[in-house]
Protein backbone atom coordinates (compact mmCIF):
# COMPACT_ATOMS: atom_id res chain seq x y z
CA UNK A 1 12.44 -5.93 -5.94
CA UNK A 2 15.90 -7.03 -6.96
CA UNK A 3 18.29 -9.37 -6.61
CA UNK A 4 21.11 -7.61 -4.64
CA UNK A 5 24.25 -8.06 -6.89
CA UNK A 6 27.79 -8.67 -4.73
CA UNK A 7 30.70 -6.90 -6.38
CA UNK A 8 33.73 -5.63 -5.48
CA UNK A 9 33.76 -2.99 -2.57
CA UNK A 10 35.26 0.47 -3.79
CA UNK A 11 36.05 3.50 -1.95
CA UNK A 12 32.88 5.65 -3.27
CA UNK A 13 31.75 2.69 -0.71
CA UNK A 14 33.44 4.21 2.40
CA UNK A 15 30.84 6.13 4.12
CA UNK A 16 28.16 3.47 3.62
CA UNK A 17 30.54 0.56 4.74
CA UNK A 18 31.14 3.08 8.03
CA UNK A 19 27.51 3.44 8.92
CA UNK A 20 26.91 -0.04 8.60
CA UNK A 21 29.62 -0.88 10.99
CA UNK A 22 29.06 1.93 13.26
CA UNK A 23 25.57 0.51 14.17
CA UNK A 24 27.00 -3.13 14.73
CA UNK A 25 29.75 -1.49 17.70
CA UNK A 26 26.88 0.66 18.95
CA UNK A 27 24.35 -1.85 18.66
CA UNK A 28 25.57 -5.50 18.82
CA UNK A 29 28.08 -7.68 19.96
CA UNK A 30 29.42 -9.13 16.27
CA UNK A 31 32.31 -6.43 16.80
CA UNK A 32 33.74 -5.57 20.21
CA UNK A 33 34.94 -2.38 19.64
CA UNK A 34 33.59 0.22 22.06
CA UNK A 35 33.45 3.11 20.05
CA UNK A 36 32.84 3.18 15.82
CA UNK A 37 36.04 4.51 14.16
CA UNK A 38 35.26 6.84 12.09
CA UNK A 39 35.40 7.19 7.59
CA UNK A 40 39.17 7.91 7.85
CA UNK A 41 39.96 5.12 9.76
CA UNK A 42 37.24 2.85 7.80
CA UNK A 43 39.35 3.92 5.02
CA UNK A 44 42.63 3.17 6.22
CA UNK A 45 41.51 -0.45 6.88
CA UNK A 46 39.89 -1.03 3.51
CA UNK A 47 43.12 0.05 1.90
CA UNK A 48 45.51 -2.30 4.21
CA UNK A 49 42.84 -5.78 3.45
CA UNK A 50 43.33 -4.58 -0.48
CA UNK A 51 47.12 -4.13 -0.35
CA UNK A 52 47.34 -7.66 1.89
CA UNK A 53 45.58 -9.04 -1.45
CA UNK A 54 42.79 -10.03 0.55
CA UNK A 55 38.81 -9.23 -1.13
CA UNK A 56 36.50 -7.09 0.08
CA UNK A 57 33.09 -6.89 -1.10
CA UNK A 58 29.72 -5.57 -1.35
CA UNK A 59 26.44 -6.04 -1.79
CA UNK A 60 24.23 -3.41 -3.45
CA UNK A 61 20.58 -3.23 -4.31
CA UNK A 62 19.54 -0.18 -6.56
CA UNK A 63 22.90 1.73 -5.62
CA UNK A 64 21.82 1.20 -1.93
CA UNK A 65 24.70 -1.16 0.07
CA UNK A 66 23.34 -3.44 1.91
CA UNK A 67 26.06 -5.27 3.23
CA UNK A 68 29.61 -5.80 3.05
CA UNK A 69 31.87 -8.82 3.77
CA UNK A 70 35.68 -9.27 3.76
CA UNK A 71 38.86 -11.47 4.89
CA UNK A 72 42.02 -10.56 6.43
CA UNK A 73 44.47 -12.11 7.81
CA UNK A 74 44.18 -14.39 10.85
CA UNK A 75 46.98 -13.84 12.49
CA UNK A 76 50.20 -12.06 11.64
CA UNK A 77 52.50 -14.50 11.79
CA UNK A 78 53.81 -16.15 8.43
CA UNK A 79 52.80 -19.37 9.44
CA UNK A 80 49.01 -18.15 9.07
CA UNK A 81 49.69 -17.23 5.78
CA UNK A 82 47.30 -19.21 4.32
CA UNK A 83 44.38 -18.92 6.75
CA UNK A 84 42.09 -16.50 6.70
CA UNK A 85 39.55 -14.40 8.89
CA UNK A 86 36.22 -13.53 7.40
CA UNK A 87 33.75 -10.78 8.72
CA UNK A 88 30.41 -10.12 7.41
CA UNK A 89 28.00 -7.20 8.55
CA UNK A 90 24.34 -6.35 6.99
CA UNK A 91 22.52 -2.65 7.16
CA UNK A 92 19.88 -3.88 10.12
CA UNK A 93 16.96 -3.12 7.41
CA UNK A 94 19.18 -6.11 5.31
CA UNK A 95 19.30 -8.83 8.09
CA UNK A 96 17.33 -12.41 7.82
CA UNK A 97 16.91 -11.99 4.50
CA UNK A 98 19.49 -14.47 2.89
CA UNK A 99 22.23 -11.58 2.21
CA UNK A 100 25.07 -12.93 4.04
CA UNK A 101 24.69 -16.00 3.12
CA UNK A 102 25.19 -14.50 -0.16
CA UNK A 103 27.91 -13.08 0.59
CA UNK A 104 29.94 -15.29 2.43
CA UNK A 105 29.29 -18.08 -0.63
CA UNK A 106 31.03 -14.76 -2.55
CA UNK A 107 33.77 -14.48 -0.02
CA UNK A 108 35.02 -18.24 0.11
CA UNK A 109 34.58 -18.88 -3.69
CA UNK A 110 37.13 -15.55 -3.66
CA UNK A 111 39.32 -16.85 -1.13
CA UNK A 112 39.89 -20.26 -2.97
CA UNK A 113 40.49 -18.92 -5.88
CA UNK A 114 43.33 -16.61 -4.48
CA UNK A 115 44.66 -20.03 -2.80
CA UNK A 116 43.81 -19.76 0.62
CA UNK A 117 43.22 -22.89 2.59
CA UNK A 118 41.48 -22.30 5.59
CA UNK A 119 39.16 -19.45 6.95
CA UNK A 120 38.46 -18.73 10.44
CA UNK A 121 35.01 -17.05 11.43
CA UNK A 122 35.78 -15.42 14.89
CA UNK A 123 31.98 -14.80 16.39
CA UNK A 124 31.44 -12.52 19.05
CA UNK A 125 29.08 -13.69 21.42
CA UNK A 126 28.07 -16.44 19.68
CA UNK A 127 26.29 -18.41 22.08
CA UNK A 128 24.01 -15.64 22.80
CA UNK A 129 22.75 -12.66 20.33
CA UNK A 130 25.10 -13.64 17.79
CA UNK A 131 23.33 -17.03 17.40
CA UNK A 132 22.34 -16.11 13.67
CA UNK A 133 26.14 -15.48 12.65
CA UNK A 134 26.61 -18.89 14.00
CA UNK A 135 23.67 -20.60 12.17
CA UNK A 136 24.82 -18.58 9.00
CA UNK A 137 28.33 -20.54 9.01
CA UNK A 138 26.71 -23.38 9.96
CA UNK A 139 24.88 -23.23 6.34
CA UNK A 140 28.17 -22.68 4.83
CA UNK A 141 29.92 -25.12 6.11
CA UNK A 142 31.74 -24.17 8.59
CA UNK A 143 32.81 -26.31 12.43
CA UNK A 144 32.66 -25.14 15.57
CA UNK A 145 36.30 -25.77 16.85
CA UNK A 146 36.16 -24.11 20.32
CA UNK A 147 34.57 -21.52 23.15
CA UNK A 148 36.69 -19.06 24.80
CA UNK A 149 33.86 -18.31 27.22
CA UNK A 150 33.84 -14.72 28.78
CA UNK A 151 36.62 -13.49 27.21
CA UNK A 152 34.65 -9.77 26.36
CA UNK A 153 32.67 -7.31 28.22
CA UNK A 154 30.43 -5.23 26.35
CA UNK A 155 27.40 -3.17 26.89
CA UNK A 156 27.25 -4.45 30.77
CA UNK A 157 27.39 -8.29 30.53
CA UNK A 158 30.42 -10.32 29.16
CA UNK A 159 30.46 -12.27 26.07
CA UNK A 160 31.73 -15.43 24.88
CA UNK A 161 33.84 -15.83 21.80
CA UNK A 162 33.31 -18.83 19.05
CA UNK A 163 35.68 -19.81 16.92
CA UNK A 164 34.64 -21.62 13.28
CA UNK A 165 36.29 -23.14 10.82
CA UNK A 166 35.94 -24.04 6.75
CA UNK A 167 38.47 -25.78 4.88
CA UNK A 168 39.23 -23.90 1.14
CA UNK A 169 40.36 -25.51 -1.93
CA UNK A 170 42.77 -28.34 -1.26
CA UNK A 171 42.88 -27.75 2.77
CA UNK A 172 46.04 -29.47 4.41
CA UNK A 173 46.40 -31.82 1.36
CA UNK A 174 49.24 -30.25 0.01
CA UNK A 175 51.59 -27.18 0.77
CA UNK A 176 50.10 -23.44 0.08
CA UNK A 177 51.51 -21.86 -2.87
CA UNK A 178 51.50 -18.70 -0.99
């Protein structure tokens, strides 16, 4: 088998990128939407993290995605400018196999290089099913910095929200150039 290669996401990626995420709202607790939007609106949001100059990416095996992972903004205000959020979601047959790691290595190397400072891994339920998500920044590097504890309801139960944190580049050692 081969190496999955992480590239650029495009928009021939769209409908694959949708599926994937449509099984993590129907299935999980890594995104608390209710209901999966559908291509259009999959679309719409892959166009607005490209025009923020924020990456988006993919990982492929054989012209099969496997994965995707991007970063947006953290919050809107300009302040935040320099911080980023980062989300990461696998096809199910694609989990535990070492992809996201893979990816998110891919997504802070991009993020430094474009001269953010700080990203921000927002983990739904991450005391309870999302436990891998957690170990996964773990790996990487990341702290945890705090619990908002039942702060979601989904599929019957409500869910706790952990907050991570990785310091890019230079950090708070000097002034963003952004």
């Amino acid at each position: 088998m081969t190496t999955p290669s992480i590239r650029p996401a495009e928009p021939a990626d769209i409908a694959a990128i949708a599926a994937i995420y449509a099984h993590a709202v129907t299935n999980g607790t890594a995104s608390w939407e209710l209901e999966p939007p559908d291509e259009a609106e999959m679309r719409r949001r892959f166009e607005a993290i490209l025009a923020g100059g924020y990456p988006y990416l993919a990982a492929a095996r054989e012209g099969v995605l496997l994965g995707y992972a991007y970063a947006g903004p953290y919050r809107p205000r300009p302040a935040y400018r320099a911080t980023v959020e980062n989300s990461i979601y696998l096809a199910p047959a694609a989990q535990g196999l070492g992809l996201g790691g893979l990816l998110l290595a891919a997504l802070i190397a991009e993020c430094t290089q474009r001269g953010f400072r700080q990203m921000i891994a927002v983990i739904g339920d991450g005391t309870g099913a999302s436990v891998a998500s957690r170990r996964l920044h773990e790996k990487a590097g990341f702290r945890l910095i705090g619990i908002a504890e039942k702060v979601g309801f989904k599929h019957g139960r409500w869910l706790d929200q952990m907050l991570m944190q990785k310091e890019l580049g230079e950090g708070d050692r000097s002034p963003p150039a952004l």
